[in-house]
Protein backbone atom coordinates (compact mmCIF):
# COMPACT_ATOMS: atom_id res chain seq x y z
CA UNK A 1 0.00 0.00 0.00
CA UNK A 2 2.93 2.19 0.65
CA UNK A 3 4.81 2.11 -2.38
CA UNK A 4 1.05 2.38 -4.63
CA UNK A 5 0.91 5.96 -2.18
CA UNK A 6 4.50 6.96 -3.72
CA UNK A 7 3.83 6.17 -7.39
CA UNK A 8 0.70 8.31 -6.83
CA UNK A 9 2.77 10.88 -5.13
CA UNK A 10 5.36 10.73 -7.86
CA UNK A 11 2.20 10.82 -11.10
CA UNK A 12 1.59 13.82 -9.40
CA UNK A 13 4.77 15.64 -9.06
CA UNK A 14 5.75 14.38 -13.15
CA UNK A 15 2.39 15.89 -14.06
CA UNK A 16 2.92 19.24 -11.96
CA UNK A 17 6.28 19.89 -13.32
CA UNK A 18 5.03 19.31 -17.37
CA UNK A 19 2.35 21.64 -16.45
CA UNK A 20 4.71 24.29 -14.76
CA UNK A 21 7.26 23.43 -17.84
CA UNK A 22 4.28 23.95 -20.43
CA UNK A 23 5.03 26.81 -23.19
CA UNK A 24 1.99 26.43 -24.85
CA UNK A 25 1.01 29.93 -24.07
CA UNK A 26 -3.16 29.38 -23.66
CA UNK A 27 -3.54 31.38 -20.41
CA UNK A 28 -6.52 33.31 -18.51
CA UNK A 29 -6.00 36.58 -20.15
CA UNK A 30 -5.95 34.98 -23.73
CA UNK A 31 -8.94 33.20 -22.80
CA UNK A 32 -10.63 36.04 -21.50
CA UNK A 33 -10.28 37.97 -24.57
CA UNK A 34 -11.64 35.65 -26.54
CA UNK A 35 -14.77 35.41 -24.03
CA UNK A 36 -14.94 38.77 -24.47
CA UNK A 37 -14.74 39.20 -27.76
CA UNK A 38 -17.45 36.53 -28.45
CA UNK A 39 -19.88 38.91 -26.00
CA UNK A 40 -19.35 41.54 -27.66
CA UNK A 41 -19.94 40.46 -31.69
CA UNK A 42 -23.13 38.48 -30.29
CA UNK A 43 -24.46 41.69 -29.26
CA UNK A 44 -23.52 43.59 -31.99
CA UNK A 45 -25.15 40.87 -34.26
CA UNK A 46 -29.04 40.77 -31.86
CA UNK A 47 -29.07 44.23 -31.64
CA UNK A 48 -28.66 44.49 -35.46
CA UNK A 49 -31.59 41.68 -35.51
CA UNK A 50 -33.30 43.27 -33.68
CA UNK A 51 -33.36 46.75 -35.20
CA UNK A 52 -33.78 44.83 -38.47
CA UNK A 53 -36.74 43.02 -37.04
CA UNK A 54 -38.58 45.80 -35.29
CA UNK A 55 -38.19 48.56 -38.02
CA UNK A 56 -38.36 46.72 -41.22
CA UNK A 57 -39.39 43.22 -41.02
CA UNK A 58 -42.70 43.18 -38.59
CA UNK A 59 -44.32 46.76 -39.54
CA UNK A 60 -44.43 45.28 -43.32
CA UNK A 61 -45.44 41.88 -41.66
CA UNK A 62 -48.82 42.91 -40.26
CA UNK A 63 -49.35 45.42 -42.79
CA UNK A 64 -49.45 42.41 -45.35
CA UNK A 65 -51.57 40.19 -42.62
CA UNK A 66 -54.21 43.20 -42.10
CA UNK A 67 -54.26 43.20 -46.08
CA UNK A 68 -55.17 39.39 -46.24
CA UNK A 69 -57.43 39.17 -44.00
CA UNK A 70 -59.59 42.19 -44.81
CA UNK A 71 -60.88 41.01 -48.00
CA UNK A 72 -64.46 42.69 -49.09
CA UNK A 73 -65.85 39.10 -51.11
C-alpha cells in the first residue's frame, strides 16, 4: 500500500512539473479575450436583428396580414 501511495505521489509531481514546464502559451488573459470578444460580436449581431426586425421586417409583416385578412368578397 505504501509504495502504490509513492507512485501516486510521484504521477503527481511528473504531471505538476510538465504543467509548470508547459510553453503552450493558452492562459486566462488569452482566454478572457476571446470570451470577451465573443460577447461583444453576439451583441452587436441581436441588436442588429433586432433593429432589423422591429423597423423593417414586422411593420411590413402585419401590414401584409391586415391586407389578407380584410378582404371585401
Amino acid at each position: 500500500m505504501k509504495q502504490w501511495f509513492k507512485k501516486q505521489a510521484v504521477k503527481a509531481m511528473v504531471k505538476w512539473t510538465q504543467s509548470m514546464n508547459n510553453q503552450r502559451g493558452e492562459g486566462f488573459v488569452d482566454t478572457a479575450v476571446k470570451i470577451l470578444m465573443a460577447v461583444v460580436i453576439g451583441a452587436l449581431v441581436l441588436a442588429g436583428l433586432y433593429l432589423l426586425f422591429g423597423e423593417t421586417i414586422l411593420p411590413t409583416l402585419t401590414q401584409r396580414i391586415r391586407e389578407m385578412f380584410n378582404y371585401r368578397g
